[in-house]
Protein backbone atom coordinates (compact mmCIF):
# COMPACT_ATOMS: atom_id res chain seq x y z
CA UNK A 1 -35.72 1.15 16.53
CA UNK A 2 -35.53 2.99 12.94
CA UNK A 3 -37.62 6.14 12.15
CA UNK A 4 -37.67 7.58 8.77
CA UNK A 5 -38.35 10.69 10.55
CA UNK A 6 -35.51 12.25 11.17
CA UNK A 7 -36.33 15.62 11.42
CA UNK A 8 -35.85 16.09 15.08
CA UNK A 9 -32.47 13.99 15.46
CA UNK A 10 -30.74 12.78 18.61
CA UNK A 11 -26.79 12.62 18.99
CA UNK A 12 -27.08 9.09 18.61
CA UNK A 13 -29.28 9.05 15.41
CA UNK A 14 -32.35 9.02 15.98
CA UNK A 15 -35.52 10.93 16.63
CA UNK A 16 -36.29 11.98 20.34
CA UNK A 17 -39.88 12.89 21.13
CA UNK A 18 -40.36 16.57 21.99
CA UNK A 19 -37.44 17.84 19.88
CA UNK A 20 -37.31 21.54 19.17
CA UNK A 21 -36.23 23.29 15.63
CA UNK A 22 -33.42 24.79 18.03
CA UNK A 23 -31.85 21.22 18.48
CA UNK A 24 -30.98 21.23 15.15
CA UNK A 25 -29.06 24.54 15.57
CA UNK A 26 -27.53 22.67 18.27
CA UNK A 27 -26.92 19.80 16.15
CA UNK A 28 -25.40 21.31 13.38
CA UNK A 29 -22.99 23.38 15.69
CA UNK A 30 -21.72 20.02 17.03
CA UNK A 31 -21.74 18.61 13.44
CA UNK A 32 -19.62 21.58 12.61
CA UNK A 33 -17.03 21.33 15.27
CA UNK A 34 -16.61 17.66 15.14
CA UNK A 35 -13.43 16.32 13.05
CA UNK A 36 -13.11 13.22 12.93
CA UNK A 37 -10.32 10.91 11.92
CA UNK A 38 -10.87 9.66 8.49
CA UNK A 39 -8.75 6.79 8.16
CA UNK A 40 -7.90 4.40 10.37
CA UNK A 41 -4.94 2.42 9.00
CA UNK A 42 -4.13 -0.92 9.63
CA UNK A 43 -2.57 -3.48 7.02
CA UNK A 44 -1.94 -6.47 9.38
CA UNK A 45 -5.70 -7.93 8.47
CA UNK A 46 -6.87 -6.23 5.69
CA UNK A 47 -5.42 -6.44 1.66
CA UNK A 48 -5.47 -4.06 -0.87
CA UNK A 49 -8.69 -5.58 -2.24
CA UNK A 50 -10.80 -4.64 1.11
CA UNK A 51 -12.16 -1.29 0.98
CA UNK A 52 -13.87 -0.22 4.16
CA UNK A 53 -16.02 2.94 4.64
CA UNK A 54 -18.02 3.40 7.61
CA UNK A 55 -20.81 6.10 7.58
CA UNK A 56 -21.85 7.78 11.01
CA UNK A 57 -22.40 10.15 12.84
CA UNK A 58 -19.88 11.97 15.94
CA UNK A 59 -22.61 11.04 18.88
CA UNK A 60 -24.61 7.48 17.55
CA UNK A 61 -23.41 4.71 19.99
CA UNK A 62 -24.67 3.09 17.37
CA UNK A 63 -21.97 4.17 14.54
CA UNK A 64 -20.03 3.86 17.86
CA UNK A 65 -20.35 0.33 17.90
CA UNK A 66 -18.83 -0.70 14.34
CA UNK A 67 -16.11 1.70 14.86
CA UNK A 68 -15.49 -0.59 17.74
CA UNK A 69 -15.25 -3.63 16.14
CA UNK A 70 -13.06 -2.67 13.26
CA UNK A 71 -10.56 -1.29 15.08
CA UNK A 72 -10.84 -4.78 17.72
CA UNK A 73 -10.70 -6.25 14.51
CA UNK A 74 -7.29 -4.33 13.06
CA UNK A 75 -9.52 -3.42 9.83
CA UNK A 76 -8.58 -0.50 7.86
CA UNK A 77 -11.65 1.79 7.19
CA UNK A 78 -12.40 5.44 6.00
CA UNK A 79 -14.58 7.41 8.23
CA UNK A 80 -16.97 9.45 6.64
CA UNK A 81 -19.16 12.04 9.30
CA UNK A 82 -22.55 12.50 8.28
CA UNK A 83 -24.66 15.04 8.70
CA UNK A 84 -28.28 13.48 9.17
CA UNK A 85 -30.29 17.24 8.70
CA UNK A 86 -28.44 17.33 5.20
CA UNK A 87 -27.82 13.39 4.33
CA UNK A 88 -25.53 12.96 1.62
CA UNK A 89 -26.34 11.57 -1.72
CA UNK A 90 -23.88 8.10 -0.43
CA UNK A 91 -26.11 7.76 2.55
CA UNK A 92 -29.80 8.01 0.50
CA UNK A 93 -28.08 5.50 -2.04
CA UNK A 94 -26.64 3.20 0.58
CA UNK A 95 -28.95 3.31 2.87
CA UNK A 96 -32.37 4.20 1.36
CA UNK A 97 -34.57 1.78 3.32
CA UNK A 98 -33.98 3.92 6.42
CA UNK A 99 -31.44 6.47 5.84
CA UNK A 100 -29.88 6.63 8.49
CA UNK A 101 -26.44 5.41 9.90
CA UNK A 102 -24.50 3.61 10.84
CA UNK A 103 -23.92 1.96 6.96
CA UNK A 104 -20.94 0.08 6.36
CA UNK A 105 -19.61 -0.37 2.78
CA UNK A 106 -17.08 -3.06 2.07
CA UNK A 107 -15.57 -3.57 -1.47
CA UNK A 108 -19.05 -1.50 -2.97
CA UNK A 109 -21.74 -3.33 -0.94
CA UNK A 110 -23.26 -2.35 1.54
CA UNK A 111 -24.91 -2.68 5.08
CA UNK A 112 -27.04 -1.27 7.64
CA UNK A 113 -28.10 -1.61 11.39
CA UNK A 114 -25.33 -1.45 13.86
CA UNK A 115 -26.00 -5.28 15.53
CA UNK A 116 -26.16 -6.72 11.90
CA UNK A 117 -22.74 -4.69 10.67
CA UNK A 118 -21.37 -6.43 14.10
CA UNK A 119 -22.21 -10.20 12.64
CA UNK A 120 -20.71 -9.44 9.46
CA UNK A 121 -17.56 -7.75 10.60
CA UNK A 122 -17.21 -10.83 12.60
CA UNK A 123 -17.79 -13.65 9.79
CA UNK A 124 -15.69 -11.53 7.38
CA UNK A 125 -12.53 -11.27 9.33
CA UNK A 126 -12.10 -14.09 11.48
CA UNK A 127 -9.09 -12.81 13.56
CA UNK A 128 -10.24 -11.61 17.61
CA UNK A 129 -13.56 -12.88 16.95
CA UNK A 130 -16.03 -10.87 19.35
CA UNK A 131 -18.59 -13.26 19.30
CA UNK A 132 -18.69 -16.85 21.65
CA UNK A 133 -17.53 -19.57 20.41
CA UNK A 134 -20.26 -22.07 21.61
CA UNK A 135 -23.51 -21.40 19.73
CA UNK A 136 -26.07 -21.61 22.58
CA UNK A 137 -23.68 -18.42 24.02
CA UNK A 138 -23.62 -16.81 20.89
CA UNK A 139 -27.39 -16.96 20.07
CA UNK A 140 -27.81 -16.07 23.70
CA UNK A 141 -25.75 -13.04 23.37
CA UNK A 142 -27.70 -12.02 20.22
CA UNK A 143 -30.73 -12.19 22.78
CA UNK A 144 -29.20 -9.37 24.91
CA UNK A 145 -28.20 -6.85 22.14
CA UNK A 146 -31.90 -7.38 21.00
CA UNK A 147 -32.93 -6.78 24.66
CA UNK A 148 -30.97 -3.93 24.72
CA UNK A 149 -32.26 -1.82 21.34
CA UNK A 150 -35.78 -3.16 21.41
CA UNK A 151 -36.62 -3.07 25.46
CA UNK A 152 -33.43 -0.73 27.34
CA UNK A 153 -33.11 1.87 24.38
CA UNK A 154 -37.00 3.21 23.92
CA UNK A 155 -37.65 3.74 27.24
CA UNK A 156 -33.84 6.10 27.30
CA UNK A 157 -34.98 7.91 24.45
CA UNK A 158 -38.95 8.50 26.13
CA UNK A 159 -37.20 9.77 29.64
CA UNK A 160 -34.56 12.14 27.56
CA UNK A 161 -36.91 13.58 25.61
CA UNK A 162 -40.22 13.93 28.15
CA UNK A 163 -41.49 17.22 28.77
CA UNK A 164 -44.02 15.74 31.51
CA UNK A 165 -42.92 14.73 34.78
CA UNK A 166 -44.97 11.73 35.44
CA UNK A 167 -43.86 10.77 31.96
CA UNK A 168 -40.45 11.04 32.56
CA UNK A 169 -40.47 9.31 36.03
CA UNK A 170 -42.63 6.35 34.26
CA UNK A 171 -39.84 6.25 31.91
CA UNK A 172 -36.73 6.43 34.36
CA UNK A 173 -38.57 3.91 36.09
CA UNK A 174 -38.31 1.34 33.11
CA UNK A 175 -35.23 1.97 32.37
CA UNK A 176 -34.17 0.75 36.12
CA UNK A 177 -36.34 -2.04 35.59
CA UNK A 178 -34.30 -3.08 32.16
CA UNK A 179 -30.68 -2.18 34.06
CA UNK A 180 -31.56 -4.35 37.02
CA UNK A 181 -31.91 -7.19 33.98
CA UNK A 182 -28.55 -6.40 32.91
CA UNK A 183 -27.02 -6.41 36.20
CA UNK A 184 -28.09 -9.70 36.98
CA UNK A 185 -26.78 -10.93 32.98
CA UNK A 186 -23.50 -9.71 33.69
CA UNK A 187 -23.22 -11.25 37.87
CA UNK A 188 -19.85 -11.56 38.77
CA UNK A 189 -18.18 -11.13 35.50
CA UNK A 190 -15.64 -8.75 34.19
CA UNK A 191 -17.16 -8.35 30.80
CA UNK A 192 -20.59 -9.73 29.74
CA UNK A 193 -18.93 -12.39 27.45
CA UNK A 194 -16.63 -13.29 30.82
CA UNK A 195 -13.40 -12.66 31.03
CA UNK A 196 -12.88 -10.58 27.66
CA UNK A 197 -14.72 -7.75 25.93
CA UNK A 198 -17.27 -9.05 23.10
CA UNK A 199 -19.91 -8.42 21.07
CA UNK A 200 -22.24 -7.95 23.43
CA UNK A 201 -20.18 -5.09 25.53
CA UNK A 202 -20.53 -3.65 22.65
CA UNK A 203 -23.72 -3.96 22.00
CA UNK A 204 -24.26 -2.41 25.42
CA UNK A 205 -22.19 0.52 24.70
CA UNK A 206 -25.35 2.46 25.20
CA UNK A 207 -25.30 2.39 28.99
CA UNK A 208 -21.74 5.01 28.77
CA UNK A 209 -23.94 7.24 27.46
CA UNK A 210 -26.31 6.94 29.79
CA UNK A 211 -24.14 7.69 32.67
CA UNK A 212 -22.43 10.32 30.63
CA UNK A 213 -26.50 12.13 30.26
CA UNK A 214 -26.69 11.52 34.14
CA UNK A 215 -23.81 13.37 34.78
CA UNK A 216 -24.19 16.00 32.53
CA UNK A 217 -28.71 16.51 33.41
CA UNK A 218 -28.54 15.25 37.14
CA UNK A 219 -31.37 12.96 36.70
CA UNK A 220 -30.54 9.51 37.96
CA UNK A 221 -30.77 7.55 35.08
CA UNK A 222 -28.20 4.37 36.69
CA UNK A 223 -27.14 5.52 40.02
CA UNK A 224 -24.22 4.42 41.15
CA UNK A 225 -25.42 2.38 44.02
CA UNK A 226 -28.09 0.76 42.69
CA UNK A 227 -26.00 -0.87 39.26
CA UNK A 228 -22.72 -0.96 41.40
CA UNK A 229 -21.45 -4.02 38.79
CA UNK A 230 -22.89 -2.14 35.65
CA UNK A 231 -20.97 0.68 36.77
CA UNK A 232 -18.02 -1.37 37.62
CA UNK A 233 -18.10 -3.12 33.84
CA UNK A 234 -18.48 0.23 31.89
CA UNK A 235 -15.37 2.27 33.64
CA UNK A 236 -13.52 -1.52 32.08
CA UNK A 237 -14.44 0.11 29.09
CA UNK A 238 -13.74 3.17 29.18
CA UNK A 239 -10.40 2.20 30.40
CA UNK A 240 -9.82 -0.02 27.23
CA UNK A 241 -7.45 1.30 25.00
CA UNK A 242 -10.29 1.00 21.66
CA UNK A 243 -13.39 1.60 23.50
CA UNK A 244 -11.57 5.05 25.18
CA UNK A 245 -10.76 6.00 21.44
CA UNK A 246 -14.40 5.34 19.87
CA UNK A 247 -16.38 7.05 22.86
CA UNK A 248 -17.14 10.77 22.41
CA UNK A 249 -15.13 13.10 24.45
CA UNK A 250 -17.31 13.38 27.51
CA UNK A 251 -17.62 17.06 28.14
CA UNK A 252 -18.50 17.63 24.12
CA UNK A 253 -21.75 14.76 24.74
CA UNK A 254 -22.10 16.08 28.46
CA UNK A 255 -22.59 20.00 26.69
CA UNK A 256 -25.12 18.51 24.08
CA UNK A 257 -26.96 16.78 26.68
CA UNK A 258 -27.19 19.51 28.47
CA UNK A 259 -28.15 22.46 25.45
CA UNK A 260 -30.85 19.60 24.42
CA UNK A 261 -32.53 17.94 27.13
CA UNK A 262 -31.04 20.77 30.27
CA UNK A 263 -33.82 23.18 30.16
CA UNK A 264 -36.58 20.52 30.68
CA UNK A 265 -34.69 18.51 33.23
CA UNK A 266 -34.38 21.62 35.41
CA UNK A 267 -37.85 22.46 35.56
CA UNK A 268 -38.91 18.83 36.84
């Protein structure tokens, strides 16, 4: 899931096979336009002592997914927008494993990958906990958030960035294969945890962006009638008052999609 190479760089963070030194024009435009809010205040949960600084970037579903969870949370934070074809000297120092984002610094210390952020965020204010309570549920739900960035997410990233037909139908075709998993995870519930949003909706977050690059490339990534309850759960989200906040304006993705992965979707 992490590439030190990120010369070729994805809205969502990471490299995308295929990519073009014009993406990055592309890139940096949306970098450029973005403004993001820097502080999100809160002071019901957090003291004086806590400060919170989230690193990301406008487009990562991955940053997304932190951003999430501290405001579900009521934690105070400072946003800070990278910009991952000039990372700042914070990100190297914070991050210099992978150096990349999301990072999240508390109180000088920090930490990386999105799902492990999520765990901490979770143990470290205990208020609206997003994970289960019952351990086989929350190990279970760990599962499924590794199912989705290990198995779903590869196989999104080889169809998006294809240049090959074949290659892209292979890829389209796994990813239906992985979505028909999910459907059957989430059965008749509202939200995957049941009746609530959790950590694993938010792990999932990934699949709005999905339908957002269906929309915007006409390639039928998670058709409508063939994930009817995946559909079902993500407008819930998109409806919910934090998850509508933390997911990129749709025609802003939907234009990036399109000015990055548009020219070779229309000659399939």
């Amino acid at each position: 899931m992490s590439s030190l190479d990120t010369s070729s760089v994805s809205p969502v963070g990471h490299s995308i096979p295929g990519s073009t030194k014009n993406t990055s024009i592309n890139m940096k435009k949306a970098h450029e336009q973005w403004q993001p809010v820097h502080l999100f205040k809160s002071s019901n949960y957090t003291t004086m002592a806590d400060q919170v600084q989230l690193f990301g970037v406008w487009g990562s579903f991955f940053g997304r997914r932190v951003e999430v969870a501290l405001r579900l949370k009521g934690v105070q934070f400072e946003y800070v927008e990278e910009d991952l074809y000039n990372k700042s000297p914070s990100l190297l120092k914070y991050n210099p494993v992978h150096k990349k984002i999301p990072v999240l610094l508390h109180n000088g210390n920090p930490l990386a990958e999105s799902l492990v952020i999520l765990e901490y965020i979770d143990e470290t204010w205990k208020h609206n906990p997003i994970f289960p309570k019952d351990p086989y549920e929350r190990a279970r739900a760990r599962f499924w958030a590794k199912f989705i960035d290990e198995k779903l997410w590869p196989v999104v990233r080889k169809a998006l960035g294809s240049k090959e037909e074949k290659e892209q139908r292979e890829a389209i075709g796994e990813t239906h294969e992985h979505l028909e998993t999910l459907e059957s995870e989430l059965k008749e519930k509202k939200f995957f945890g049941g009746e609530s949003r959790g950590y694993l909706d938010i792990a999932a977050m990934v699949i709005i962006w999905l339908g957002i690059a269906q929309e915007a490339l006409g390639v039928e990534f998670i058709p409508k009638e063939k994930f009817p309850r995946l559909h079902e759960w993500q407008q819930r989200l998109v409806e919910d008052a934090v998850f509508k906040e933390c997911v990129p304006p749709r025609e802003k993705l939907g234009a990036f999609f399109k000015a990055r992965f548009g020219s070779s979707a229309a000659s399939k």
